[in-house]
Protein backbone atom coordinates (compact mmCIF):
# COMPACT_ATOMS: atom_id res chain seq x y z
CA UNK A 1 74.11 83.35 73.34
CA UNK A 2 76.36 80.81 74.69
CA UNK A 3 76.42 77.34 76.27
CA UNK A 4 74.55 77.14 79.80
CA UNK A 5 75.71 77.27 82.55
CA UNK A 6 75.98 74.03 85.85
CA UNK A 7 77.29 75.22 88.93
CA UNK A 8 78.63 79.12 89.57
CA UNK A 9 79.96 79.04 92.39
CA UNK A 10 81.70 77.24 95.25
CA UNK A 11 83.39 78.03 98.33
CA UNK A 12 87.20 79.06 99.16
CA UNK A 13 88.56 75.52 101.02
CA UNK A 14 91.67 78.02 102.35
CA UNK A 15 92.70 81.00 102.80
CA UNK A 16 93.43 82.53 99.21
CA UNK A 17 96.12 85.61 100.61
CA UNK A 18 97.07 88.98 98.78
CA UNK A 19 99.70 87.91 96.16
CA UNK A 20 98.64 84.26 95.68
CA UNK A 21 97.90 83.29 91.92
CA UNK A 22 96.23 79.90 93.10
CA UNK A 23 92.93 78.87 95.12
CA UNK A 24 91.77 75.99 96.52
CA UNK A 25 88.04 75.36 96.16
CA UNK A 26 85.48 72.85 98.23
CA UNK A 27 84.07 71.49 95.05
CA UNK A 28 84.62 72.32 91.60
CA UNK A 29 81.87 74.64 89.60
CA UNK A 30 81.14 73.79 85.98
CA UNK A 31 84.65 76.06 85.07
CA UNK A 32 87.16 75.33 82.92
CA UNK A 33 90.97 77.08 81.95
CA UNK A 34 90.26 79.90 79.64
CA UNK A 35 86.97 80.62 82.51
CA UNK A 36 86.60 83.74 84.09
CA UNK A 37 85.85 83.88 87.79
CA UNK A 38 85.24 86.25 90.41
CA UNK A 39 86.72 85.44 94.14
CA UNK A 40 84.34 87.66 96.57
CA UNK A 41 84.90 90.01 99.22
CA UNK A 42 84.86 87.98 102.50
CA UNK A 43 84.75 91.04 104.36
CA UNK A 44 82.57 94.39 104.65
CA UNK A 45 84.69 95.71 102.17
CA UNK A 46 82.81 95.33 98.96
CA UNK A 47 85.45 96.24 96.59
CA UNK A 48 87.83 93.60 97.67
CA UNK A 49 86.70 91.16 94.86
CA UNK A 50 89.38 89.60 92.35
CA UNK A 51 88.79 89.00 88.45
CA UNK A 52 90.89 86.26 87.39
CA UNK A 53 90.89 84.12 84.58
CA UNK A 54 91.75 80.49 85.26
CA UNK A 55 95.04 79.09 83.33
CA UNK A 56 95.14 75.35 85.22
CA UNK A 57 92.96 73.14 87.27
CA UNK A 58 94.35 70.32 89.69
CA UNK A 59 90.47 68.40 90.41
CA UNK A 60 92.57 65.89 92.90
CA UNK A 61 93.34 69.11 95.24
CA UNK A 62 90.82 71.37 94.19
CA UNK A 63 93.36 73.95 92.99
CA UNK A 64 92.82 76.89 90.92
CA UNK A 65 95.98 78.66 89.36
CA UNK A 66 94.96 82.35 88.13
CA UNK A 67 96.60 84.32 85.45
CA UNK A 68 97.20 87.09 88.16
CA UNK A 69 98.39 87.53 91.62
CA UNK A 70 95.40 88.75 94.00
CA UNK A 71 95.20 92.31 95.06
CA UNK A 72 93.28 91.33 98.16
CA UNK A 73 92.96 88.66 101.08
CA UNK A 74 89.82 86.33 100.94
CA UNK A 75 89.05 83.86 103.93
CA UNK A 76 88.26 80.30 103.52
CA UNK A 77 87.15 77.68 105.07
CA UNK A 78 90.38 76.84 107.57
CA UNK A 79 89.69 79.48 109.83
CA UNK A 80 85.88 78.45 110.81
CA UNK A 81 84.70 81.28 108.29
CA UNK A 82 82.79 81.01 104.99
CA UNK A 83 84.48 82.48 102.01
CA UNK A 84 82.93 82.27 98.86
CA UNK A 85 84.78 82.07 95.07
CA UNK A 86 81.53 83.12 93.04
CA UNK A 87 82.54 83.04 89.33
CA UNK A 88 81.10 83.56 85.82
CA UNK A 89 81.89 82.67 82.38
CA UNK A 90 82.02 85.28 79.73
């Protein structure tokens, strides 16, 4: 069925705004480029999550670029708020 899964998720490290095509994560989940990953709403808005599949890695940053730009704004940790990146593999 696939290769197992480490770590799924980690947190936004700063704000990830409408339009961007890269993230910056606290740690790095077991992903690599090819991965899918989700970035969650950080809002009530429940339908403000992004599905982006991940075309580099910088670990010394923690930067994700994204084949995509966002359609939506996701907090992070710079403004005292916890937003989360959960992602999945296919």
């Amino acid at each position: 069925m696939g290769k197992p899964v480490g770590t799924t998720w980690t947190k936004l490290k700063k704000v990830a705004k409408k339009g961007a095509t890269k993230i910056t994560v606290v740690e790095f989940a077991d992903w690599k480029v090819g991965d899918w990953i989700v970035i969650a709403p950080t809002e009530n808005k429940y339908r403000e999550a992004d599905k982006r599949q991940i075309t580099a890695i910088n670990a010394a940053t923690g930067e994700i670029a994204l084949n995509a730009a966002l359609d939506f704004f996701h907090f992070g940790d710079e403004l005292g708020t916890y937003g989360t990146g959960s992602g999945y593999r296919y």
